[in-house]
PDB file of N, CA and C in Angstrom:
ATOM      1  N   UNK A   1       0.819  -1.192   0.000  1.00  0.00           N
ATOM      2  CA  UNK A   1       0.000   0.000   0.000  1.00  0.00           C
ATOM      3  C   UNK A   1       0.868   1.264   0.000  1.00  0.00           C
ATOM      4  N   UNK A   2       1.849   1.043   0.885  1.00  0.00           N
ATOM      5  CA  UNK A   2       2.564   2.327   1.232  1.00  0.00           C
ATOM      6  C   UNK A   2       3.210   2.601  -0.650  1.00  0.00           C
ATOM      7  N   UNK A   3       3.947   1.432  -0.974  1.00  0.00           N
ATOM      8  CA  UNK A   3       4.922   1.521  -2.550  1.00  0.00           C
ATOM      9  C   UNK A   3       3.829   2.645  -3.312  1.00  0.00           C
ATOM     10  N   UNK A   4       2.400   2.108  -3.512  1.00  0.00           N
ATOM     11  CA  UNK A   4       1.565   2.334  -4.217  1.00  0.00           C
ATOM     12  C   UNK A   4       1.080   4.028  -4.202  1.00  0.00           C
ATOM     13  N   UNK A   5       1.161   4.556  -2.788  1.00  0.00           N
ATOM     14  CA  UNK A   5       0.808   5.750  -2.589  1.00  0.00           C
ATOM     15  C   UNK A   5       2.045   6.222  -3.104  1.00  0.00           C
ATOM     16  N   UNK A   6       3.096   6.457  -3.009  1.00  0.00           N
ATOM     17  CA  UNK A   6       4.181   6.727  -3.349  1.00  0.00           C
ATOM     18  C   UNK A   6       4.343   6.619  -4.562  1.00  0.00           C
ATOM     19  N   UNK A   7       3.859   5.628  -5.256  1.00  0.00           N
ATOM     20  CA  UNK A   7       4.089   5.804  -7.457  1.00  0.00           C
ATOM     21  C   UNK A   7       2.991   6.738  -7.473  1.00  0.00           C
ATOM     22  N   UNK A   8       1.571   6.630  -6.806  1.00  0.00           N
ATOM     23  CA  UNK A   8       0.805   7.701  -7.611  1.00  0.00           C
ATOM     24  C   UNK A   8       1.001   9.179  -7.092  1.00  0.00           C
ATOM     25  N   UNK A   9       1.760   9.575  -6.095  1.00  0.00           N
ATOM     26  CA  UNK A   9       2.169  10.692  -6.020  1.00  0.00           C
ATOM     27  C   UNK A   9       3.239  10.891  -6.829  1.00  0.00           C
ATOM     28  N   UNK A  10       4.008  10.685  -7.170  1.00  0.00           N
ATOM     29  CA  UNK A  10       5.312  10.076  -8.238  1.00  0.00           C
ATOM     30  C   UNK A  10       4.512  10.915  -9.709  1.00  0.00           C
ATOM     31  N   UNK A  11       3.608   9.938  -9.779  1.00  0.00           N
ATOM     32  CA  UNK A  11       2.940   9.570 -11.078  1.00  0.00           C
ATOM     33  C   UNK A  11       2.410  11.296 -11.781  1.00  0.00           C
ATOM     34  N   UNK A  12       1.489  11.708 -10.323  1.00  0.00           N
ATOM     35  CA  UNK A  12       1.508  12.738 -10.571  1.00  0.00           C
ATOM     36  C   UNK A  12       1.873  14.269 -10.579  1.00  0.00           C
ATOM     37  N   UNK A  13       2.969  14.101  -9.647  1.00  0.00           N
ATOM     38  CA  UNK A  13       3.779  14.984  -9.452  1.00  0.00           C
ATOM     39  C   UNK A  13       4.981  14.983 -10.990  1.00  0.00           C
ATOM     40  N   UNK A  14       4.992  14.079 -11.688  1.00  0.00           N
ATOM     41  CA  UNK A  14       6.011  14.278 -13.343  1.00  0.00           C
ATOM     42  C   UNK A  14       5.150  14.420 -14.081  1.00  0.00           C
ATOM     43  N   UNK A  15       3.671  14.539 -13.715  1.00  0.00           N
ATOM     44  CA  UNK A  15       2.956  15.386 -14.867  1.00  0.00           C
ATOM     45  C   UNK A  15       2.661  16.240 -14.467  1.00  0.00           C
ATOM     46  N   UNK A  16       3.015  17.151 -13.079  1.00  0.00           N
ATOM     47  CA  UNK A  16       2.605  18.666 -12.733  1.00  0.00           C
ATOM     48  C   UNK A  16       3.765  19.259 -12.767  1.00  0.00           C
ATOM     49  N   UNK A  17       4.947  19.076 -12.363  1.00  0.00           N
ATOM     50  CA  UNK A  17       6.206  19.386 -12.004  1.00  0.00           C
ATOM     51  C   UNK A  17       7.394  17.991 -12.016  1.00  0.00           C
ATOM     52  N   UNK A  18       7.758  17.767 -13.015  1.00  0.00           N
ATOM     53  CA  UNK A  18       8.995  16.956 -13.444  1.00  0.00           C
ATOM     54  C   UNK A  18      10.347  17.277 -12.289  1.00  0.00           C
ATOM     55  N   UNK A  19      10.266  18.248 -12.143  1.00  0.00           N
ATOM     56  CA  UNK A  19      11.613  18.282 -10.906  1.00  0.00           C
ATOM     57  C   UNK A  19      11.565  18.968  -9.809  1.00  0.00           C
ATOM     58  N   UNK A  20      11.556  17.341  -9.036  1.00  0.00           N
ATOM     59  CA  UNK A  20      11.437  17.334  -7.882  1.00  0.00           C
ATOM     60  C   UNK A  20      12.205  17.661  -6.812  1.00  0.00           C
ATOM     61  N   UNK A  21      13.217  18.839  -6.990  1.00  0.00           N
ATOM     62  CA  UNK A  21      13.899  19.590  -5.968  1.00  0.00           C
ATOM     63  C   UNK A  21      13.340  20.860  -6.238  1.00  0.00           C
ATOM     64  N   UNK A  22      12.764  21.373  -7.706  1.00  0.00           N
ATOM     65  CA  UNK A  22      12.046  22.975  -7.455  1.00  0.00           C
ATOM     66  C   UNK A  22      10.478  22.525  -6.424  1.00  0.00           C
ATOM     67  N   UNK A  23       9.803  21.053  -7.021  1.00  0.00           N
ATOM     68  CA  UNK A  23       8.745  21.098  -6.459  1.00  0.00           C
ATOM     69  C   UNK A  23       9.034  20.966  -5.106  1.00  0.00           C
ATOM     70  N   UNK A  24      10.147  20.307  -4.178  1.00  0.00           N
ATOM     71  CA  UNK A  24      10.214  20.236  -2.937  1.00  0.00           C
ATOM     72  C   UNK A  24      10.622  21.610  -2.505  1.00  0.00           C
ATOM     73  N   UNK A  25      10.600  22.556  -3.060  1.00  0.00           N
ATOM     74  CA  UNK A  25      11.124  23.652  -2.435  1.00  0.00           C
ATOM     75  C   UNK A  25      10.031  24.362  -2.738  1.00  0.00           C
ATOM     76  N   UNK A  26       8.678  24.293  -3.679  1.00  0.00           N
ATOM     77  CA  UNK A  26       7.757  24.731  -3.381  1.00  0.00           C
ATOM     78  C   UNK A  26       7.099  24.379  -2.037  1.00  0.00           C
ATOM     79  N   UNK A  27       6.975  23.505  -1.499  1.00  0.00           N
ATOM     80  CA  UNK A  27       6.453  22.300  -1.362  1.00  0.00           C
ATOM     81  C   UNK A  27       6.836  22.442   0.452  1.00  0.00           C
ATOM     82  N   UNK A  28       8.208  23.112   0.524  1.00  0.00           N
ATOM     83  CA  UNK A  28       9.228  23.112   1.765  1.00  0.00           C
ATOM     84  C   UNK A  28       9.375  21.915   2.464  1.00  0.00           C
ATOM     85  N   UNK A  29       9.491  20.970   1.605  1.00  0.00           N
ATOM     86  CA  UNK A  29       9.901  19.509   2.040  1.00  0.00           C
ATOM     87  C   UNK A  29      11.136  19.260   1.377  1.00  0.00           C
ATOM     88  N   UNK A  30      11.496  18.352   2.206  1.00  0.00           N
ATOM     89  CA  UNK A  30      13.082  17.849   1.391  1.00  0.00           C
ATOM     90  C   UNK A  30      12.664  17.098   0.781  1.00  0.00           C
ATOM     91  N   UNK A  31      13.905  17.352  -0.083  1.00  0.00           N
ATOM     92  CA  UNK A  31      13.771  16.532  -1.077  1.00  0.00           C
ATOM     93  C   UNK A  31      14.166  14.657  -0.930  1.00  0.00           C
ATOM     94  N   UNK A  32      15.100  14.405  -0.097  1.00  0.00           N
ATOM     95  CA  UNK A  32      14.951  13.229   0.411  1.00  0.00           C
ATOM     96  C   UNK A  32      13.953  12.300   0.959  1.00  0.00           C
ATOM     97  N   UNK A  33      13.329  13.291   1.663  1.00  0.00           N
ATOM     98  CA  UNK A  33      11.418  12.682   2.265  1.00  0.00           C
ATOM     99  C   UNK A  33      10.886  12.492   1.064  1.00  0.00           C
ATOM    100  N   UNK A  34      11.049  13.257   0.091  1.00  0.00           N
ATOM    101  CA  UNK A  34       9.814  13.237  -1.202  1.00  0.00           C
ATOM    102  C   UNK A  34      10.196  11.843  -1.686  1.00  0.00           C
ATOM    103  N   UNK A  35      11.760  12.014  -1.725  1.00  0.00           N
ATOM    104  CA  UNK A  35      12.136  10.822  -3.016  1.00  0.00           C
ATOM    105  C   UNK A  35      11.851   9.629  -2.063  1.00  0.00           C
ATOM    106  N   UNK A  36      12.010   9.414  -0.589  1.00  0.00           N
ATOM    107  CA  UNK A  36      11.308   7.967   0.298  1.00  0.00           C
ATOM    108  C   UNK A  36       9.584   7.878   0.243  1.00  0.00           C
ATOM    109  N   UNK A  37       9.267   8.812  -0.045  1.00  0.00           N
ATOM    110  CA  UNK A  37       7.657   9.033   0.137  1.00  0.00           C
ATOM    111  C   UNK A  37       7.681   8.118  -1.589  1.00  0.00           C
ATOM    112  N   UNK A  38       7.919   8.636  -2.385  1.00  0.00           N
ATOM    113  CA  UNK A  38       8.063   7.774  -3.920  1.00  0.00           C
ATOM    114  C   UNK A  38       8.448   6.723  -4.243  1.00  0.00           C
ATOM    115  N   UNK A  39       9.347   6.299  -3.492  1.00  0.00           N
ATOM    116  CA  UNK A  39       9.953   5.282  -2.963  1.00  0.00           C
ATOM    117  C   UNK A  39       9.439   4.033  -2.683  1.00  0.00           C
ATOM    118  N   UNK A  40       8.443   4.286  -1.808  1.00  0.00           N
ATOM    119  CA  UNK A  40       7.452   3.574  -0.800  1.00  0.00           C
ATOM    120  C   UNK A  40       7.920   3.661   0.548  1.00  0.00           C
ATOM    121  N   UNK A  41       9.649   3.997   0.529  1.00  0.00           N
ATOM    122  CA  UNK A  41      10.447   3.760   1.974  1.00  0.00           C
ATOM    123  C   UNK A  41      10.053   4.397   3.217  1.00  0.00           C
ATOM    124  N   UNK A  42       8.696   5.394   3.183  1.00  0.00           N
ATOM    125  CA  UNK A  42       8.555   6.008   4.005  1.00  0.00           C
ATOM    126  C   UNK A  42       7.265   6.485   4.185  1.00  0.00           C
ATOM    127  N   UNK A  43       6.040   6.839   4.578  1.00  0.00           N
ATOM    128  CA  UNK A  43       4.462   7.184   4.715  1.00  0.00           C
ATOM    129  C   UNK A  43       4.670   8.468   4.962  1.00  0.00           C
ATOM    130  N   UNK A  44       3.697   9.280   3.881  1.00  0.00           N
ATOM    131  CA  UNK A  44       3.638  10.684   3.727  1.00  0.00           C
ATOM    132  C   UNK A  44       2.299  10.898   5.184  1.00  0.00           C
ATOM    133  N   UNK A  45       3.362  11.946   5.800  1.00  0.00           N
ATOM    134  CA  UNK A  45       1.937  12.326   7.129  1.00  0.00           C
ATOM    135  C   UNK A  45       0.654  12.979   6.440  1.00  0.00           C
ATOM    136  N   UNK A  46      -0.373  12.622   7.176  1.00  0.00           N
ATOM    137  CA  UNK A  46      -1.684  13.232   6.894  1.00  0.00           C
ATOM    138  C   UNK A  46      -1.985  14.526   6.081  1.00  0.00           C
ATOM    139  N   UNK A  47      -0.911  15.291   6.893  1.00  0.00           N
ATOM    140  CA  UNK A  47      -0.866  16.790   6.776  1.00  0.00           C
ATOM    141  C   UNK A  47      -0.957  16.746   5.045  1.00  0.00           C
ATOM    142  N   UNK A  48       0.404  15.753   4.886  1.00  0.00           N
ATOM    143  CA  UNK A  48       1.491  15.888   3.643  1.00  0.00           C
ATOM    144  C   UNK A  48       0.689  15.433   2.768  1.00  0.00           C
ATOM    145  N   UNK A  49      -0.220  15.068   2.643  1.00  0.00           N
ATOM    146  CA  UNK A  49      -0.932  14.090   1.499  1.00  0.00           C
ATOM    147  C   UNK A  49      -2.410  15.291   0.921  1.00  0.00           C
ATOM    148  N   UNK A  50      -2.703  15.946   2.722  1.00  0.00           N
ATOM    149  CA  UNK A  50      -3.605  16.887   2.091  1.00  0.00           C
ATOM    150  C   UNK A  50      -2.207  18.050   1.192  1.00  0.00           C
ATOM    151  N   UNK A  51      -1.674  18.396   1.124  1.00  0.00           N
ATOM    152  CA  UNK A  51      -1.130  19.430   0.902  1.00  0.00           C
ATOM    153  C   UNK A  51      -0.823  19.117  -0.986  1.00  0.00           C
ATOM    154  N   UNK A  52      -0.197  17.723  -0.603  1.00  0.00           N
ATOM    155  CA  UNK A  52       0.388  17.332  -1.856  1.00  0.00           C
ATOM    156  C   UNK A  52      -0.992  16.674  -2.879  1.00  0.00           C
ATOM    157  N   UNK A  53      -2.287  17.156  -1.834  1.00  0.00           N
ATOM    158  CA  UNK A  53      -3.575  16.710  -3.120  1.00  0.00           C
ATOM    159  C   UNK A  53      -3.653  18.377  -3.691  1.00  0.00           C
ATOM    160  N   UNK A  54      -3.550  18.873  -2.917  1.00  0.00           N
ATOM    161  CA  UNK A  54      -3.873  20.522  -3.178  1.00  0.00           C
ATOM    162  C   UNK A  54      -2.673  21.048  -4.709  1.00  0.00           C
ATOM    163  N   UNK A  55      -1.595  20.689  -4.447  1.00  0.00           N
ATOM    164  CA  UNK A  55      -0.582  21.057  -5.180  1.00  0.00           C
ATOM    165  C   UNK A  55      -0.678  20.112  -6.298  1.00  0.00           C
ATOM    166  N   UNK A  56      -0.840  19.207  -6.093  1.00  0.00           N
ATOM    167  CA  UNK A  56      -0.509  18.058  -7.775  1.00  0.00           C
ATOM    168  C   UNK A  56      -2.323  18.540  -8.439  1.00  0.00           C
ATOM    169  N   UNK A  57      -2.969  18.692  -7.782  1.00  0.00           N
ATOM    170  CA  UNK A  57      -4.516  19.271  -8.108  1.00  0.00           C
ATOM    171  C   UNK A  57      -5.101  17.572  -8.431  1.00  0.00           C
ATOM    172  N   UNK A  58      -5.045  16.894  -7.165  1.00  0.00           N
ATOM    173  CA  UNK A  58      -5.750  15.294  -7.223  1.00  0.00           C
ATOM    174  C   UNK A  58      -6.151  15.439  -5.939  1.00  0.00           C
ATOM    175  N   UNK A  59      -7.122  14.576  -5.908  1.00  0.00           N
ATOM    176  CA  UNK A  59      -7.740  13.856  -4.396  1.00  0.00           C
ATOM    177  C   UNK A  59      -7.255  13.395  -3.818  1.00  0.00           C
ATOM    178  N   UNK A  60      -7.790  13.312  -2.237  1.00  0.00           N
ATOM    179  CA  UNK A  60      -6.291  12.742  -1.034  1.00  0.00           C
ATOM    180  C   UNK A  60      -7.072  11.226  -1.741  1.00  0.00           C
ATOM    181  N   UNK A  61      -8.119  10.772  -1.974  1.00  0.00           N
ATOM    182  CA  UNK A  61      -8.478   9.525  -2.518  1.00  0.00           C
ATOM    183  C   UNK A  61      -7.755   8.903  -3.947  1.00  0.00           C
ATOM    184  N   UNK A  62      -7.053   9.772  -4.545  1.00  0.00           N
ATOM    185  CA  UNK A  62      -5.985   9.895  -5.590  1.00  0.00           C
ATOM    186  C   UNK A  62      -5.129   8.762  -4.878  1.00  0.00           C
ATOM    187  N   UNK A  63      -4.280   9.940  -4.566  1.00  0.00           N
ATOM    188  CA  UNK A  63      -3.262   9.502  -3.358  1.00  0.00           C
ATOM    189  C   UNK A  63      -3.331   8.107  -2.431  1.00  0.00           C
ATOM    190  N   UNK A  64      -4.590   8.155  -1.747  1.00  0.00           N
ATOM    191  CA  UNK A  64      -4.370   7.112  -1.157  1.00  0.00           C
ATOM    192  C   UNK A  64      -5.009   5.828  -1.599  1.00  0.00           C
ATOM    193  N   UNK A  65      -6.135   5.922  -2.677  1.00  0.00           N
ATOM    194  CA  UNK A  65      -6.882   4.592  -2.687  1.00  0.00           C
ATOM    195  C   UNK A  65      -6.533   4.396  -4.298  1.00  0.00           C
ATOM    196  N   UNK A  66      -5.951   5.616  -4.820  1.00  0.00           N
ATOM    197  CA  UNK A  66      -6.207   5.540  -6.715  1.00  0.00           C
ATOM    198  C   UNK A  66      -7.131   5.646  -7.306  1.00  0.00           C
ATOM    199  N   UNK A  67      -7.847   6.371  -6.633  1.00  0.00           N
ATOM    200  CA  UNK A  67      -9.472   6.606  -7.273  1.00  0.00           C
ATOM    201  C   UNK A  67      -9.000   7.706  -8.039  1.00  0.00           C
ATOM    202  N   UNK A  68      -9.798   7.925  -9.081  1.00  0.00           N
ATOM    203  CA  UNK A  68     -10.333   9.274 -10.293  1.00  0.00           C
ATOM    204  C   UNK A  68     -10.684  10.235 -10.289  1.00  0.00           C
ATOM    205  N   UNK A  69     -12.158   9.472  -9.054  1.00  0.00           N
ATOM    206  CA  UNK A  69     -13.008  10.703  -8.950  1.00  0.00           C
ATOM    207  C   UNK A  69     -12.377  11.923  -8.256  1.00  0.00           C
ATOM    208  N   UNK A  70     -12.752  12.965  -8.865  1.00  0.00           N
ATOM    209  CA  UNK A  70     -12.629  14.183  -8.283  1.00  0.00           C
ATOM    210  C   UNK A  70     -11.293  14.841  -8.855  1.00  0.00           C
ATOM    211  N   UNK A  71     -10.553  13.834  -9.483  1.00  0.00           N
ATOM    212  CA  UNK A  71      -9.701  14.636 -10.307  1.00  0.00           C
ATOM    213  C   UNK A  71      -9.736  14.966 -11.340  1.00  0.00           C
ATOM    214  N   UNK A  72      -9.178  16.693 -11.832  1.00  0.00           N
ATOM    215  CA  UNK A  72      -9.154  16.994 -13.024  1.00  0.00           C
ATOM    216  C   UNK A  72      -9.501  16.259 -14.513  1.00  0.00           C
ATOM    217  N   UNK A  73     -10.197  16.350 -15.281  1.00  0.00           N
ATOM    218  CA  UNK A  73     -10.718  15.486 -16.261  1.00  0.00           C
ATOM    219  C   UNK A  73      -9.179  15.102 -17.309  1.00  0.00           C
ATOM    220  N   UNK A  74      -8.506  16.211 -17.264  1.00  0.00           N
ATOM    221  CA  UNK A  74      -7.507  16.659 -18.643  1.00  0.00           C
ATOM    222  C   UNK A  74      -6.498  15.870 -18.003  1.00  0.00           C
ATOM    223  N   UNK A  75      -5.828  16.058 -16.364  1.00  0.00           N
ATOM    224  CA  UNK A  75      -5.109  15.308 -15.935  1.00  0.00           C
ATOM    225  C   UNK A  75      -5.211  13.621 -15.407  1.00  0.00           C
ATOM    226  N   UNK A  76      -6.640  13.490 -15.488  1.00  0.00           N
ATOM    227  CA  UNK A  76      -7.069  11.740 -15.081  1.00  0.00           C
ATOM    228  C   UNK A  76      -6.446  11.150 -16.412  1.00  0.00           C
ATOM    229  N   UNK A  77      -6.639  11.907 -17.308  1.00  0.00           N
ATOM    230  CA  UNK A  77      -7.145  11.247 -18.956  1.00  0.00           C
ATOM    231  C   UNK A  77      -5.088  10.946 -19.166  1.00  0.00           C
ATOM    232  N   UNK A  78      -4.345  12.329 -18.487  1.00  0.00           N
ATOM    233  CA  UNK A  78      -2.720  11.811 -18.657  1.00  0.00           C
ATOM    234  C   UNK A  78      -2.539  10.880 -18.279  1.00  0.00           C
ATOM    235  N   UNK A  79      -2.801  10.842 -16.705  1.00  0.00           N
ATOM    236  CA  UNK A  79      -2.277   9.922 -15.855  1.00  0.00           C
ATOM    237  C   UNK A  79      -3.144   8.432 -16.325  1.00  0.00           C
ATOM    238  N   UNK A  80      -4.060   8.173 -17.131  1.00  0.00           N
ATOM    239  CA  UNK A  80      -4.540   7.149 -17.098  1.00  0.00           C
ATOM    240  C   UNK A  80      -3.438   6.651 -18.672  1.00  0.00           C
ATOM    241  N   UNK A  81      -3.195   7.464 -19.453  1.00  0.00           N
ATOM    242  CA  UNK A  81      -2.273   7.588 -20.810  1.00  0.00           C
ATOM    243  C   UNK A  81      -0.780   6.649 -20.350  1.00  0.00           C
ATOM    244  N   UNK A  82      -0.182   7.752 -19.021  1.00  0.00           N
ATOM    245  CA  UNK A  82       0.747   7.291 -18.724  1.00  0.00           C
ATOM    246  C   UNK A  82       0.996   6.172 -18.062  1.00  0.00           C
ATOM    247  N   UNK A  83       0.026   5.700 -17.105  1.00  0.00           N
ATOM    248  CA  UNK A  83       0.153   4.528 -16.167  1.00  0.00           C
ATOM    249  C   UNK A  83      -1.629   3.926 -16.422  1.00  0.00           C
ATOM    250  N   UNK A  84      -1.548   3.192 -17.594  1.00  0.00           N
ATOM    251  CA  UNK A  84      -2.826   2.273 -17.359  1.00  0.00           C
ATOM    252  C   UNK A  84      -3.367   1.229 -16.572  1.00  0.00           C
ATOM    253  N   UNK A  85      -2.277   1.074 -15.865  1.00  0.00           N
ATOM    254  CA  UNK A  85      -3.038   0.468 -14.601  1.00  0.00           C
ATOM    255  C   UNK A  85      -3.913   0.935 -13.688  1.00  0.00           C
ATOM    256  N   UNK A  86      -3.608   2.438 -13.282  1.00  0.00           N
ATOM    257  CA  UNK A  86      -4.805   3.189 -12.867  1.00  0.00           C
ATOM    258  C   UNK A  86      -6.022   2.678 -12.849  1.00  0.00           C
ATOM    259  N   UNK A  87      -6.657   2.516 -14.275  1.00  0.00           N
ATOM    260  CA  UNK A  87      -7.930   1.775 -14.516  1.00  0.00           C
ATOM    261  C   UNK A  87      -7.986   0.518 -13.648  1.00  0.00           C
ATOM    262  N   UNK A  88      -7.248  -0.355 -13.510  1.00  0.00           N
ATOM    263  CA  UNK A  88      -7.504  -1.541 -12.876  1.00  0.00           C
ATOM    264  C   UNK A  88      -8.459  -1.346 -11.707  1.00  0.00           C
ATOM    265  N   UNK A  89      -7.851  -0.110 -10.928  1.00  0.00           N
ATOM    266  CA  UNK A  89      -7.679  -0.228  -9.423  1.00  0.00           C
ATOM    267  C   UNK A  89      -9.596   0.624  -9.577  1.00  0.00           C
ATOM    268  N   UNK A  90      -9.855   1.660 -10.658  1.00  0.00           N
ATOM    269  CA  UNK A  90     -11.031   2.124 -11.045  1.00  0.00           C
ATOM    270  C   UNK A  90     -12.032   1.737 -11.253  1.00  0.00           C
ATOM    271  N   UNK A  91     -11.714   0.570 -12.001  1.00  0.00           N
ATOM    272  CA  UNK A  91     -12.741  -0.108 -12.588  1.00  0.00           C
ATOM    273  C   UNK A  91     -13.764  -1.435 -11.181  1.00  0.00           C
ATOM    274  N   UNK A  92     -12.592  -1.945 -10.570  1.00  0.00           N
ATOM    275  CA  UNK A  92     -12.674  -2.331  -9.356  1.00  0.00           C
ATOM    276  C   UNK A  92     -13.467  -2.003  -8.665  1.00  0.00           C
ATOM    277  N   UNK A  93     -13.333  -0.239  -8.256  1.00  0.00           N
ATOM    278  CA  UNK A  93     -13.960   0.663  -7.416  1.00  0.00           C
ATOM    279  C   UNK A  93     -15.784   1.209  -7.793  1.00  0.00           C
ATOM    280  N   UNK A  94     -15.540   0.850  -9.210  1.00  0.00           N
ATOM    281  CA  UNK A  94     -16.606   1.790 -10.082  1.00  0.00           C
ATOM    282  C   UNK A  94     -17.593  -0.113  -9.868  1.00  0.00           C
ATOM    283  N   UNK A  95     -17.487  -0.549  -9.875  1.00  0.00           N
ATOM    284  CA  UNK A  95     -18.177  -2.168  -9.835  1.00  0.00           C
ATOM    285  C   UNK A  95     -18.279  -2.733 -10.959  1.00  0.00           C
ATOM    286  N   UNK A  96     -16.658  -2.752 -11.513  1.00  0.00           N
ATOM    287  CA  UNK A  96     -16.051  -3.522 -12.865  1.00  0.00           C
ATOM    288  C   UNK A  96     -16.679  -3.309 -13.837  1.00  0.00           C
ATOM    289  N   UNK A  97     -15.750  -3.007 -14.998  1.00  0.00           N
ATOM    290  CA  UNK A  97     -15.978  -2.880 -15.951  1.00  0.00           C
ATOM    291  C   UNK A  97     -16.665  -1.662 -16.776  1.00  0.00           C
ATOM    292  N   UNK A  98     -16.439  -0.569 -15.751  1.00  0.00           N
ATOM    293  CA  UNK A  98     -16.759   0.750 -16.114  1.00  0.00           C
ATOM    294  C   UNK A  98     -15.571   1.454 -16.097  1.00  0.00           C
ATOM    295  N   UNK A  99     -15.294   1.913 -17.116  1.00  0.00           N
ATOM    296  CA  UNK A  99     -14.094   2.670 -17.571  1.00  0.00           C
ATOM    297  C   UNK A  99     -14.014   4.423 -17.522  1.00  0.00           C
ATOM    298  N   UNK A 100     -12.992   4.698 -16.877  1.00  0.00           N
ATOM    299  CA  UNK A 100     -13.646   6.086 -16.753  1.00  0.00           C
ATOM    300  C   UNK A 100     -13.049   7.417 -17.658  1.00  0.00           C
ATOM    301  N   UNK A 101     -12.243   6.743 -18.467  1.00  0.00           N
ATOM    302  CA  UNK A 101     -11.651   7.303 -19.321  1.00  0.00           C
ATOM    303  C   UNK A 101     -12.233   8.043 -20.301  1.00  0.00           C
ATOM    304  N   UNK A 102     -12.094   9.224 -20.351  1.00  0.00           N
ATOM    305  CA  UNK A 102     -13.025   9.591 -21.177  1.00  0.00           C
ATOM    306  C   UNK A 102     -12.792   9.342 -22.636  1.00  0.00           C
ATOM    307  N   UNK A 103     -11.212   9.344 -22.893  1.00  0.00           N
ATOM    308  CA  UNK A 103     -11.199   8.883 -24.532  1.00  0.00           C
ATOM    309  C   UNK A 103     -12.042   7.581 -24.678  1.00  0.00           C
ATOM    310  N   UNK A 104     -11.647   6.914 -24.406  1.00  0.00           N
ATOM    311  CA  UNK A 104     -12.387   5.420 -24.408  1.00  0.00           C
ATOM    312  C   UNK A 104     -13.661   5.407 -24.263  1.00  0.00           C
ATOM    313  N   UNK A 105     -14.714   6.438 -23.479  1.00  0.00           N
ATOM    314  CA  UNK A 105     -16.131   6.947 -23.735  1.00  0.00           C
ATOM    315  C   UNK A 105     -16.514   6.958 -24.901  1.00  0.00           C
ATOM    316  N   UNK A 106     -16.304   8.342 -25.235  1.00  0.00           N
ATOM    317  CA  UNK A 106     -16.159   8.993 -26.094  1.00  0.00           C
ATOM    318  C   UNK A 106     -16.005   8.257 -27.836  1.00  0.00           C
ATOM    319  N   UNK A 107     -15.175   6.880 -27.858  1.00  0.00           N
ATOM    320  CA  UNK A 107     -15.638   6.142 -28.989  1.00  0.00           C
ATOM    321  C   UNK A 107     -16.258   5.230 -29.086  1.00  0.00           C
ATOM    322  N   UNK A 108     -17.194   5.380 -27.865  1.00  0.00           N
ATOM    323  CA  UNK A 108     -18.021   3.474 -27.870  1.00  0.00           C
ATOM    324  C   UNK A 108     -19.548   4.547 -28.084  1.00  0.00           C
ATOM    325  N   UNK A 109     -20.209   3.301 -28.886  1.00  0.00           N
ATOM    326  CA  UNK A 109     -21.439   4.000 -29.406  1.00  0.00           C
ATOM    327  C   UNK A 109     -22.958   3.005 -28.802  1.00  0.00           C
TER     328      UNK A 109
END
């Protein structure tokens, strides 16, 4: 669980900000915590997860469970581009086999 929170903050922190010593200095975290938080080596505190939903512009349910909902449409649709496993964990949640992608909507008739 912990690895997992850590790739999708990962995941979406290199599609908001690719480098992760300007974003940790937005951020006023080190950059060592960030890269164990990505890691899995380490659990982002409560605080840190609301902060880092606010800044990557995702849900602390992003973050912690891999859910969709509630995130940005333009950025679900990257992050689902870049890491299609996403869907797995969605489709799961949504009661299988509902896809939430909107490209993939969008051509079924």
């Amino acid at each position: 669980m912990q690895k997992m929170i850590g790739k999708r903050i990962q995941w979406a922190r290199l599609l908001v900000e690719p480098n992760r010593a300007a974003f940790c200095r937005d951020l006023r975290v080190d950059r060592t915590t960030l890269q164990k938080i990505e890691d899995g080596d380490r659990s982002p505190t409560v605080f840190l997860v609301v902060e880092l939903s606010h800044r990557l512009c995702v849900s602390t349910d992003y973050i912690l469970k891999g859910s969709l909902m509630g995130v940005d449409g333009e950025l679900a649709a990257r992050l689902i581009e870049a890491h299609p496993e996403i869907l797995d964990h969605n489709r799961t949640a949504m009661g299988g086999g509902t896809d939430p992608s909107p490209r993939r909507r969008a051509g079924k008739k």
